[in-house]
Protein backbone atom coordinates (compact mmCIF):
# COMPACT_ATOMS: atom_id res chain seq x y z
CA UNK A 1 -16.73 -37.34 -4.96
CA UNK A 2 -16.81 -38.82 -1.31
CA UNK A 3 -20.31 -39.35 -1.35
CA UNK A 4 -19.71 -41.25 -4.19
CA UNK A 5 -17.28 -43.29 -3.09
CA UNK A 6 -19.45 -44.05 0.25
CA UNK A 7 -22.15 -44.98 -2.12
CA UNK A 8 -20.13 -47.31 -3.97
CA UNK A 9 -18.49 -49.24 -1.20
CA UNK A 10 -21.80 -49.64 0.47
CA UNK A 11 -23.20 -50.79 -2.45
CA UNK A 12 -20.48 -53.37 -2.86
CA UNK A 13 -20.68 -54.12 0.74
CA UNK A 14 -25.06 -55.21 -0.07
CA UNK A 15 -23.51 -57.16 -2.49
CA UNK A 16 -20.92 -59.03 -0.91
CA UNK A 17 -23.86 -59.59 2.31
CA UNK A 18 -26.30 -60.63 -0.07
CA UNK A 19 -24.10 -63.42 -1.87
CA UNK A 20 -23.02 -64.74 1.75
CA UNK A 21 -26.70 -65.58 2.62
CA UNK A 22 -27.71 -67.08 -0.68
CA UNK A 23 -24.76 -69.46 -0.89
CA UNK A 24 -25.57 -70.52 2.55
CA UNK A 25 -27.20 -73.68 3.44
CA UNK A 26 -30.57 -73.78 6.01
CA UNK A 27 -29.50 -77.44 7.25
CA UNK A 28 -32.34 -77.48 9.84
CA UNK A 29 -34.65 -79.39 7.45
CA UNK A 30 -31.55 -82.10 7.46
CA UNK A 31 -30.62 -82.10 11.23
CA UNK A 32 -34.07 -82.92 11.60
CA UNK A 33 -34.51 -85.60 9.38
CA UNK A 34 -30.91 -87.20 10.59
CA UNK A 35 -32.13 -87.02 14.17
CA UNK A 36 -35.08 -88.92 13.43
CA UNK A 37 -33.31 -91.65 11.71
CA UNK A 38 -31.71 -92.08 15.15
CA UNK A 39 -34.78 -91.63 16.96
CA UNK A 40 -36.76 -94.01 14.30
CA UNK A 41 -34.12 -96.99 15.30
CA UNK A 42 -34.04 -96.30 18.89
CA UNK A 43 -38.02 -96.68 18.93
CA UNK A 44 -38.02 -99.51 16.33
CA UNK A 45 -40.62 -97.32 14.08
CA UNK A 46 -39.75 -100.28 11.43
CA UNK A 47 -42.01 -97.90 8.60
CA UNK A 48 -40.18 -94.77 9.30
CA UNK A 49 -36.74 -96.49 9.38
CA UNK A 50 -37.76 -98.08 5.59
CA UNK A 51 -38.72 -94.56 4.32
CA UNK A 52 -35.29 -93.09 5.81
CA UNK A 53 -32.92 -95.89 5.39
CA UNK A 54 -33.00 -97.02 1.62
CA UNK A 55 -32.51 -100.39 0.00
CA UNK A 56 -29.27 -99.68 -1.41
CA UNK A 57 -28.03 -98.41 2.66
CA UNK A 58 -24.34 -99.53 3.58
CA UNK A 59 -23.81 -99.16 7.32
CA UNK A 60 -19.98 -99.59 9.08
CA UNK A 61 -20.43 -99.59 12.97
CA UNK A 62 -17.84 -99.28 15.82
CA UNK A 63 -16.57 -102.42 17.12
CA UNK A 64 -18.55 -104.65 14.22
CA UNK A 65 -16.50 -106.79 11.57
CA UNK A 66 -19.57 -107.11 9.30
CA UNK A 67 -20.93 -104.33 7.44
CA UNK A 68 -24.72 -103.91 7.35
CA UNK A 69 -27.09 -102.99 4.76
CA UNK A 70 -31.06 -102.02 5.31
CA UNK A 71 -32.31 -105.36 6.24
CA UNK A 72 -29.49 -105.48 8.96
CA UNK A 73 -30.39 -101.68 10.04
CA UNK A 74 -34.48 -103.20 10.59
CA UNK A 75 -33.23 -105.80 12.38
CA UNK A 76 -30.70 -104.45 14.67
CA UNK A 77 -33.82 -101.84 15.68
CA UNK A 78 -36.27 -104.55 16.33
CA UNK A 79 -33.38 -106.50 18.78
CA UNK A 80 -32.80 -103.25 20.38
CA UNK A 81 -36.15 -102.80 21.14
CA UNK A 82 -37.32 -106.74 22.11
CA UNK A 83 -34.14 -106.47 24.76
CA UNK A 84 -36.20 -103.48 26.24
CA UNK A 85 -33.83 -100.72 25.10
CA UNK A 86 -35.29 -97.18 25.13
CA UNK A 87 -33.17 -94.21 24.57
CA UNK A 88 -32.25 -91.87 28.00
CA UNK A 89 -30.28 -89.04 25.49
CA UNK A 90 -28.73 -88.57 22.35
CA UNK A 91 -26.71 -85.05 21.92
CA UNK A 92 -24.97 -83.99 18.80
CA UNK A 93 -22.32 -81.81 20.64
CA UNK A 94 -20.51 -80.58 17.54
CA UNK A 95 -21.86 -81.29 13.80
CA UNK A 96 -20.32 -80.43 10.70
CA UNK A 97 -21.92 -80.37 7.16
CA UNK A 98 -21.08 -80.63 3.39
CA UNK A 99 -23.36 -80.38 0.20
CA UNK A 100 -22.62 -81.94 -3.18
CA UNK A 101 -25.67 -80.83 -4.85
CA UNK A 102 -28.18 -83.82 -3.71
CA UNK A 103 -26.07 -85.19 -1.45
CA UNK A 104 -25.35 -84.16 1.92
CA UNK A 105 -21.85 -85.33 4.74
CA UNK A 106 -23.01 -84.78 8.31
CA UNK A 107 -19.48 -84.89 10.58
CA UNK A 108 -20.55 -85.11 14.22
CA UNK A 109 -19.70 -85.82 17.44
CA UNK A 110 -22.62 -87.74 19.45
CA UNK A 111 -23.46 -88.63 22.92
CA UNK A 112 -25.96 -91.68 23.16
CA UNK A 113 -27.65 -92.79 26.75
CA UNK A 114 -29.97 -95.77 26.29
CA UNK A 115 -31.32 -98.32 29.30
CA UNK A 116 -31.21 -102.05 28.00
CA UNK A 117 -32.18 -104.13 30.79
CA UNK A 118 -32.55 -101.72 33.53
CA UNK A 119 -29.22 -101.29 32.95
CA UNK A 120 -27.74 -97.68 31.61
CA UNK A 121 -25.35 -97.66 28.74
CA UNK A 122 -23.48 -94.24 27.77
CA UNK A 123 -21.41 -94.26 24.06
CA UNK A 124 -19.56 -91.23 22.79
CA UNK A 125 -17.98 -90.98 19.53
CA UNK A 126 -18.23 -89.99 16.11
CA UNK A 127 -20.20 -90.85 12.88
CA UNK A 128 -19.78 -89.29 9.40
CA UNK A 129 -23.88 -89.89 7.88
CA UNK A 130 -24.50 -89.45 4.25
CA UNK A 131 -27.98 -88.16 3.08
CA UNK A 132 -29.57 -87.96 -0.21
CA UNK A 133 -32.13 -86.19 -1.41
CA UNK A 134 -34.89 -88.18 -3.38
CA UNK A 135 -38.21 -87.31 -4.54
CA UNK A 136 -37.32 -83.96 -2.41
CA UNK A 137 -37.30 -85.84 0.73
CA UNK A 138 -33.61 -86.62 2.46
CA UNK A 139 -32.39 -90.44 2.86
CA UNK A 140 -29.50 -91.72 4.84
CA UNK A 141 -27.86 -94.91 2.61
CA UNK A 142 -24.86 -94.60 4.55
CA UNK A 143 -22.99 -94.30 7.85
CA UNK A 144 -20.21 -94.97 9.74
CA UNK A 145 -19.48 -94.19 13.60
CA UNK A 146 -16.52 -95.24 15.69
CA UNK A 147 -16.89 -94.87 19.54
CA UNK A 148 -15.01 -93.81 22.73
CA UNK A 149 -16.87 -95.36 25.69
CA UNK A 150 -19.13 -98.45 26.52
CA UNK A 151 -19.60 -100.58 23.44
CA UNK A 152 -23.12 -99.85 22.85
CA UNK A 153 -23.58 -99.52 19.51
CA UNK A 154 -25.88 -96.32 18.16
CA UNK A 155 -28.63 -96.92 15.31
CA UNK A 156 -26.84 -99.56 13.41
């Protein structure tokens, strides 16, 4: 009878394990992608930033009155990189995520050191980044950061 019961709770104990791991998420595939959006803007890669940033992207940025959509996004990237910014660091120190089926909510904190100038520029804050997934590749139509620090502003 005790071996029996040992067998049973160690079966239910597989069980529980097993349903743990398959209901999580392996978000490396999408930390990779939303670091490259970054990346993409910082080095005005105006082709990667079209692929990542859809046509239908809504942008709200720290310290901006105007919202921005993709044309903005291109265009912010491309004065960035024409006043000689190039990016020093950029650290996610503390990321949170959410999945709604195809859509993804990155919460982070993030820590961005660019040179513009000569000059260094440090921003801290945080951004909440929506991804979708279409055609089985992830997007990011939307973000919004506020900032504690310098008011350099991160990818749009």
């Amino acid at each position: 009878m005790r071996k029996l019961q040992i067998l049973i709770a160690t079966a239910c104990l597989l069980f529980l394990s097993a349903a743990v791991i398959a209901g999580s998420q392996d978000d490396s595939e999408l930390l990779k992608v939303r670091r490259s959006v970054w990346l993409v803007w910082l080095a005005n890669d105006q082709e990667a930033l079209k692929r990542l940033v859809p046509d239908d992207t809504v942008v709200i940025s720290a310290g901006e009155a105007k919202w921005k959509h993709q044309a903005e996004v291109l265009q912010s990237a491309a004065d960035f990189h024409v006043a000689g910014g190039k990016l020093i660091s950029l650290e996610f120190p503390r990321t949170e995520v959410q999945h709604f089926g195809d859509v993804a909510i990155i919460w982070s904190e993030y820590v961005l050191q660019v040179e513009v100038g000569g000059k260094r520029e440090k921003t801290a804050g945080r951004v909440t980044e929506i991804f979708v997934k279409r055609n089985g590749q992830w997007t990011n139509p939307g973000w919004h950061t506020d900032s504690q620090g310098s008011p350099t502003p991160p990818p749009a």
